[in-house]
Protein backbone atom coordinates (compact mmCIF):
# COMPACT_ATOMS: atom_id res chain seq x y z
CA UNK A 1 -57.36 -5.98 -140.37
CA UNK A 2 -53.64 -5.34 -141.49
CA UNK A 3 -51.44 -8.12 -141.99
CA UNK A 4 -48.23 -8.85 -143.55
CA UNK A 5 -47.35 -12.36 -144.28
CA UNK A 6 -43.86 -13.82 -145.16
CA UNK A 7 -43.32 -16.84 -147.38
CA UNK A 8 -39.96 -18.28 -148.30
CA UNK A 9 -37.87 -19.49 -145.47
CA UNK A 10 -36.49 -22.82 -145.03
CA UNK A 11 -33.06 -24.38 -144.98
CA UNK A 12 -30.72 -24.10 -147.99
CA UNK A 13 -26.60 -25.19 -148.02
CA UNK A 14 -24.10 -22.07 -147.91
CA UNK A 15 -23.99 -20.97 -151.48
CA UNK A 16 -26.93 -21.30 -151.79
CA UNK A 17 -30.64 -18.91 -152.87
CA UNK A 18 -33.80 -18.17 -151.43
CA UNK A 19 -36.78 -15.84 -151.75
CA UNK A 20 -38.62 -14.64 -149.43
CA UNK A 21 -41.87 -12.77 -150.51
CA UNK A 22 -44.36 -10.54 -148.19
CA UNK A 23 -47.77 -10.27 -148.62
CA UNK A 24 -49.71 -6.97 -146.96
CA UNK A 25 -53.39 -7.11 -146.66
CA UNK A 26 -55.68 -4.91 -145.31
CA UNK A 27 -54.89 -1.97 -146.00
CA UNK A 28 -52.65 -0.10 -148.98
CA UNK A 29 -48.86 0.36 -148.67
CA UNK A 30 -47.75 1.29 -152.29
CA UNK A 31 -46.92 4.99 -150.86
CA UNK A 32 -45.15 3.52 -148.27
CA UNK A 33 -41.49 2.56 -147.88
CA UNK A 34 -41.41 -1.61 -147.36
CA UNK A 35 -38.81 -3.28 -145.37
CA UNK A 36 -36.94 -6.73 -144.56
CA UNK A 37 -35.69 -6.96 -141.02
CA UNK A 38 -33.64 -10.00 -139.67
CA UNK A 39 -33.47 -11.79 -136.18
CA UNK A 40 -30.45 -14.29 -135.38
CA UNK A 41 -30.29 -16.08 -132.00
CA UNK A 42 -29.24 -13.58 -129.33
CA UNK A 43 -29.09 -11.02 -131.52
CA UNK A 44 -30.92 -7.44 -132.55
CA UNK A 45 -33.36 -7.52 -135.09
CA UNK A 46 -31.29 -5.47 -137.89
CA UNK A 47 -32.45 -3.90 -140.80
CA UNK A 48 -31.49 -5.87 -144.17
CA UNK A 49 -33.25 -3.82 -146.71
CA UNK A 50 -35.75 -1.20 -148.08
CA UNK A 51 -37.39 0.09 -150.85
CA UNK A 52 -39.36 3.17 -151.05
CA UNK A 53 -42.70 3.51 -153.11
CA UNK A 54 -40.59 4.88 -155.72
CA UNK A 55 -38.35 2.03 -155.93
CA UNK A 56 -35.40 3.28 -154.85
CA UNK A 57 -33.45 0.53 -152.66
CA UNK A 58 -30.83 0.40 -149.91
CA UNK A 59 -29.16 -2.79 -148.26
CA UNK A 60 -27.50 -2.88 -144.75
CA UNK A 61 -23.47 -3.80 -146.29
CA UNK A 62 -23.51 -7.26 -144.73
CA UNK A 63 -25.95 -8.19 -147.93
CA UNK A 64 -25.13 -5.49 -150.81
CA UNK A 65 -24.32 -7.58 -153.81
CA UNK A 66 -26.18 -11.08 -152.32
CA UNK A 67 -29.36 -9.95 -151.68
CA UNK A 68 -31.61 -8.18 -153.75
CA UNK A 69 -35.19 -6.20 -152.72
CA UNK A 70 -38.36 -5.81 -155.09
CA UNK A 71 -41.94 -4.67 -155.01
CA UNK A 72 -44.87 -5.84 -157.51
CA UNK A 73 -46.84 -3.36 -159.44
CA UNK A 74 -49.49 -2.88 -156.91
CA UNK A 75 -46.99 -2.15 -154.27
CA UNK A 76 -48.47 -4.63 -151.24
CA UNK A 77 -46.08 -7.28 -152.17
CA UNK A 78 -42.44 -7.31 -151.04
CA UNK A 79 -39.51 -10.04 -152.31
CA UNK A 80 -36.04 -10.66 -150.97
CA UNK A 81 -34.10 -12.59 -153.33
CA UNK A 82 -31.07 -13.45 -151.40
CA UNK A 83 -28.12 -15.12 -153.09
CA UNK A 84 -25.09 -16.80 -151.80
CA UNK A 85 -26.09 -17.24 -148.60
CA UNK A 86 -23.82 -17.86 -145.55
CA UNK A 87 -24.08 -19.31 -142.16
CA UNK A 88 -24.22 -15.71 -140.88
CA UNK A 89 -27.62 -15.06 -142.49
CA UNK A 90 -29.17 -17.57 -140.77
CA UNK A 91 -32.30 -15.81 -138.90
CA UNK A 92 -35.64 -14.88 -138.42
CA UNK A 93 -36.80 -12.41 -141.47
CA UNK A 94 -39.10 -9.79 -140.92
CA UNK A 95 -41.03 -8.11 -143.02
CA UNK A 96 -42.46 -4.43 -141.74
CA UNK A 97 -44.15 -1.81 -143.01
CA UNK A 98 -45.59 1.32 -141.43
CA UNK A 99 -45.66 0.18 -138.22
CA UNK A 100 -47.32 -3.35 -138.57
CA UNK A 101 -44.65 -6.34 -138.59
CA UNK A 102 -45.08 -9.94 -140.38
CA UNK A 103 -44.27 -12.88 -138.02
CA UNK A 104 -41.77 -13.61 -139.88
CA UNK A 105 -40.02 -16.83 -141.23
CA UNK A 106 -37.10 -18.72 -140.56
CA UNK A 107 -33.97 -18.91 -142.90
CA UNK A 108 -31.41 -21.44 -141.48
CA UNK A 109 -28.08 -22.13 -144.01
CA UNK A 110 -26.26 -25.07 -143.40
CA UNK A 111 -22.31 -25.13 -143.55
């Protein structure tokens, strides 16, 4: 069975760091492209970041220069660092991959 399992999420003060790290199991996704997706309250799920089996990165521009995307060696484990975080990226994070979705975990800054 395929899952994918976020870690990381809490509450942090603006200014403040996280990271958020997805574990996939089940199945092999190092030739895959992995992505973080976000959730606020009444809001579309929007698509923070990627980075293809290669490496290669790309951040929605609400997060480029804060946030930061990375894969272990073995490819089935996916990190957000995110830096300097703001009231706006309080949400639900996401990880997906293929097409199976984490449940994702809550990041809530404070003012």
């Amino acid at each position: 069975q395929v899952q994918l399992k976020e870690s990381g999420g809490g509450l942090v003060q603006a200014g403040g760091s996280l990271r958020l790290s997805c574990a996939a199991s089940g199945s092999s996704f190092s030739s895959h492209a992995m992505n973080w997706y976000r959730q606020a309250p009444g809001k579309q799920r929007e698509l923070v970041a990627t980075i293809s089996s290669s490496g290669s990165t790309n951040y929605a521009d609400s997060v480029k220069g804060r946030f930061t995307i990375s894969r272990d060696n073995n490819g089935n484990t996916v990190y957000l660092q995110m830096n300097s975080l703001i009231p706006e990226d309080t949400a639900v994070y996401f990880c997906m991959a293929r097409w199976f979705w984490g449940q994702g975990t809550q990041v809530t800054v404070s003012s």
